[in-house]
Structures are given as structure tokens and as C-alpha cells.
N, C-alpha and C. Protein backbone atom coordinates (compact mmCIF):
# COMPACT_ATOMS: atom_id res chain seq x y z
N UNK A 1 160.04 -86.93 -176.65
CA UNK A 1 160.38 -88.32 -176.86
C UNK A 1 160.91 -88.93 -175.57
N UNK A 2 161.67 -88.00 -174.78
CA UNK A 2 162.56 -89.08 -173.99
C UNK A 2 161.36 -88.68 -172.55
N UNK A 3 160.67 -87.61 -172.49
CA UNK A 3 159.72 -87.55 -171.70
C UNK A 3 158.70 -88.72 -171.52
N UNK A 4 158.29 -89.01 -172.44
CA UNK A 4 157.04 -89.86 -172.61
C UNK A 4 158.20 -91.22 -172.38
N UNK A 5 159.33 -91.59 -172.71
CA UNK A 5 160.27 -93.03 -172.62
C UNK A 5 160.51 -93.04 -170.70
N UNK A 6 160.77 -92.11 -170.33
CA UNK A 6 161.40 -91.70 -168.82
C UNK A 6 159.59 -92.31 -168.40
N UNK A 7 158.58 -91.98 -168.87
CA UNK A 7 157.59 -92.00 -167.34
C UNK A 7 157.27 -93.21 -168.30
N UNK A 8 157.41 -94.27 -169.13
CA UNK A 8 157.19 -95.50 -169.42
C UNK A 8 157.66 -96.75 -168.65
N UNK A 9 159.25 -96.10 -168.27
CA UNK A 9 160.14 -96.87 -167.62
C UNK A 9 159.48 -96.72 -165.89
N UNK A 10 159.18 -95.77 -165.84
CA UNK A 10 158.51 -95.24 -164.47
C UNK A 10 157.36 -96.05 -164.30
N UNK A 11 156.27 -96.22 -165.08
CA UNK A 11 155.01 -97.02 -165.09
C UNK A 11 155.48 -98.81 -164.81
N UNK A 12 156.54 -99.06 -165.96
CA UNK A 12 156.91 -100.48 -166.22
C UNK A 12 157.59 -101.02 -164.91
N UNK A 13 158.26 -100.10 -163.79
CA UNK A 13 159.03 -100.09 -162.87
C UNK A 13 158.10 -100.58 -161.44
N UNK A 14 156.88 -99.56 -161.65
CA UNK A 14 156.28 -99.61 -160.56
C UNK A 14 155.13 -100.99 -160.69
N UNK A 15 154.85 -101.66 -162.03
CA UNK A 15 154.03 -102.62 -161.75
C UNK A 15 155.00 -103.47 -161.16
N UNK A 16 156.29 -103.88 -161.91
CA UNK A 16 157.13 -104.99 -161.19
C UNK A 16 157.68 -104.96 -160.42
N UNK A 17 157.74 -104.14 -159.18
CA UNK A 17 158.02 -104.08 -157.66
C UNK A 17 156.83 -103.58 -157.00
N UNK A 18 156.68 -104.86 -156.22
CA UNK A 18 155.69 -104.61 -155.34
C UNK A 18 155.61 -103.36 -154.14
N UNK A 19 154.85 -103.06 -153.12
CA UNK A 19 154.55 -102.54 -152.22
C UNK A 19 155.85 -102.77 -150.86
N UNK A 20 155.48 -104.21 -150.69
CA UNK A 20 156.31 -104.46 -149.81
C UNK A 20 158.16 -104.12 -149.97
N UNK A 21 158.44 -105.02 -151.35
CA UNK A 21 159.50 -104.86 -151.92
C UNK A 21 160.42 -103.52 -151.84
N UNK A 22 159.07 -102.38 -152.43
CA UNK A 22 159.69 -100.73 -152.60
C UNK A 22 159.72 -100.27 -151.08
N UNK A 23 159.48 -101.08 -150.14
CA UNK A 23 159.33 -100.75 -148.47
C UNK A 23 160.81 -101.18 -148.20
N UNK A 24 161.02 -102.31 -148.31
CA UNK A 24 162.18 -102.92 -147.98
C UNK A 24 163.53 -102.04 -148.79
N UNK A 25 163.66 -101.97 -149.79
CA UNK A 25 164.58 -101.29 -150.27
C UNK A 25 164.68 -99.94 -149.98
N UNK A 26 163.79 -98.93 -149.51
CA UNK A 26 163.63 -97.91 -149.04
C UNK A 26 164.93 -98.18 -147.76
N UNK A 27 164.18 -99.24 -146.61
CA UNK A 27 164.61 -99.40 -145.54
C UNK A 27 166.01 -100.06 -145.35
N UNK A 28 166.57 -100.32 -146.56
CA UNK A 28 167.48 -100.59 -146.48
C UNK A 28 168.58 -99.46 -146.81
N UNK A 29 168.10 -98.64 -147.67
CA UNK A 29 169.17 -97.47 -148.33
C UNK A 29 168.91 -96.51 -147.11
N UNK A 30 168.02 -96.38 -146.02
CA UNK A 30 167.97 -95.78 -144.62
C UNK A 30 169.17 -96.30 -144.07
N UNK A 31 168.79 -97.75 -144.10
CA UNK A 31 169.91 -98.39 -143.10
C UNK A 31 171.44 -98.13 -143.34
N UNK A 32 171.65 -98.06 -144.65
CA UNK A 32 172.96 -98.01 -144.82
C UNK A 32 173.28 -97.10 -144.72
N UNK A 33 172.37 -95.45 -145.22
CA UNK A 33 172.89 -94.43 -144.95
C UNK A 33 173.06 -93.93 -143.66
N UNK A 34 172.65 -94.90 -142.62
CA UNK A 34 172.86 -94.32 -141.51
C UNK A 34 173.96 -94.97 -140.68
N UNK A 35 174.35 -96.31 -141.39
CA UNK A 35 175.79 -96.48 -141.21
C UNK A 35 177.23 -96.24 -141.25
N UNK A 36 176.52 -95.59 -142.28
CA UNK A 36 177.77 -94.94 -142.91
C UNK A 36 178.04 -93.58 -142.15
N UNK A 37 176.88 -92.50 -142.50
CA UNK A 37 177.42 -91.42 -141.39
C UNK A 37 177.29 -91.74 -140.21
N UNK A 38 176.97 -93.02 -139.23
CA UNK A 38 176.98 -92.96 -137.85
C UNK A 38 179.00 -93.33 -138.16
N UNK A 39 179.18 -94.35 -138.80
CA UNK A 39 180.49 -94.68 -138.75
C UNK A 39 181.58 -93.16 -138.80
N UNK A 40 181.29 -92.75 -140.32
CA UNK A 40 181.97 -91.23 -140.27
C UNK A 40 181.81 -90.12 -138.90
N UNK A 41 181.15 -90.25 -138.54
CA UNK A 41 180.84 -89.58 -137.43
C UNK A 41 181.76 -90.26 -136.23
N UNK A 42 181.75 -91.71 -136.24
CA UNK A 42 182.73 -92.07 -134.87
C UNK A 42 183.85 -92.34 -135.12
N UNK A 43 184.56 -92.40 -136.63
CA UNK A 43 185.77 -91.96 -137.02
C UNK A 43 186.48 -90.36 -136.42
N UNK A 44 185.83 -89.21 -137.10
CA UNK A 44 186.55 -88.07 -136.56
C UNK A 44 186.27 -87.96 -135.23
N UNK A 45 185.30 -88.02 -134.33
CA UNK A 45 185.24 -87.90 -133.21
C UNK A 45 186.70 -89.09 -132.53
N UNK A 46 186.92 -89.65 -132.87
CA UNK A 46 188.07 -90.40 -132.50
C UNK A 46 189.23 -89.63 -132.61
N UNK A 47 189.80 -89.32 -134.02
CA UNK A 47 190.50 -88.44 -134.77
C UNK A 47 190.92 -87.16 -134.14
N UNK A 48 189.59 -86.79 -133.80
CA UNK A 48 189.56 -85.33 -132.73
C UNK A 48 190.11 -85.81 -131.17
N UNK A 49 189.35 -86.67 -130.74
CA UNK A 49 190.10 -86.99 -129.51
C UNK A 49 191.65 -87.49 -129.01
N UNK A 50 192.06 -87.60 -130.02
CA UNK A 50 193.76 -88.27 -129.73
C UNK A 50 194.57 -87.35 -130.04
């Protein structure tokens, strides 16, 4: 039951976001994740240096 509900939501998901759209949001959850550990990263390196 919840097999066949899970890849419905999966089907219904992928007609209403486009190509471009699922590009952009990709590139954005890149972006942030790499803000975040570039930031964590120049936090302790600070931390360490003082």
C-alpha cells in the first residue's frame, strides 16, 4: 500500500517540477551546503589559531 502511495507521490512530483526548476534547487542545496561547511571550516580554523 504505502509502496505503490510513495512512487505516486514520486510520479505526481516529477510532472510538476520542471527540468530547469529540479536544476535550480539542486544548485541551490549545493550552494548552501557549501556555505555552511566553507563557514564551519573558517570558524575552527580561527578557533585553532588564537
Amino acid at each position: 500500500m504505502f509502496d505503490s502511495l510513495d512512487e505516486q507521490i514520486r510520479i505526481d512530483e516529477h510532472k510538476a517540477v520542471s527540468n530547469k526548476e529540479r536544476m535550480m534547487r539542486w544548485a541551490l542545496i549545493l550552494l548552501l551546503t557549501a556555505i555552511v561547511f566553507g563557514g564551519l571550516y573558517l570558524g575552527f580554523s580561527m578557533l585553532k589559531g588564537s
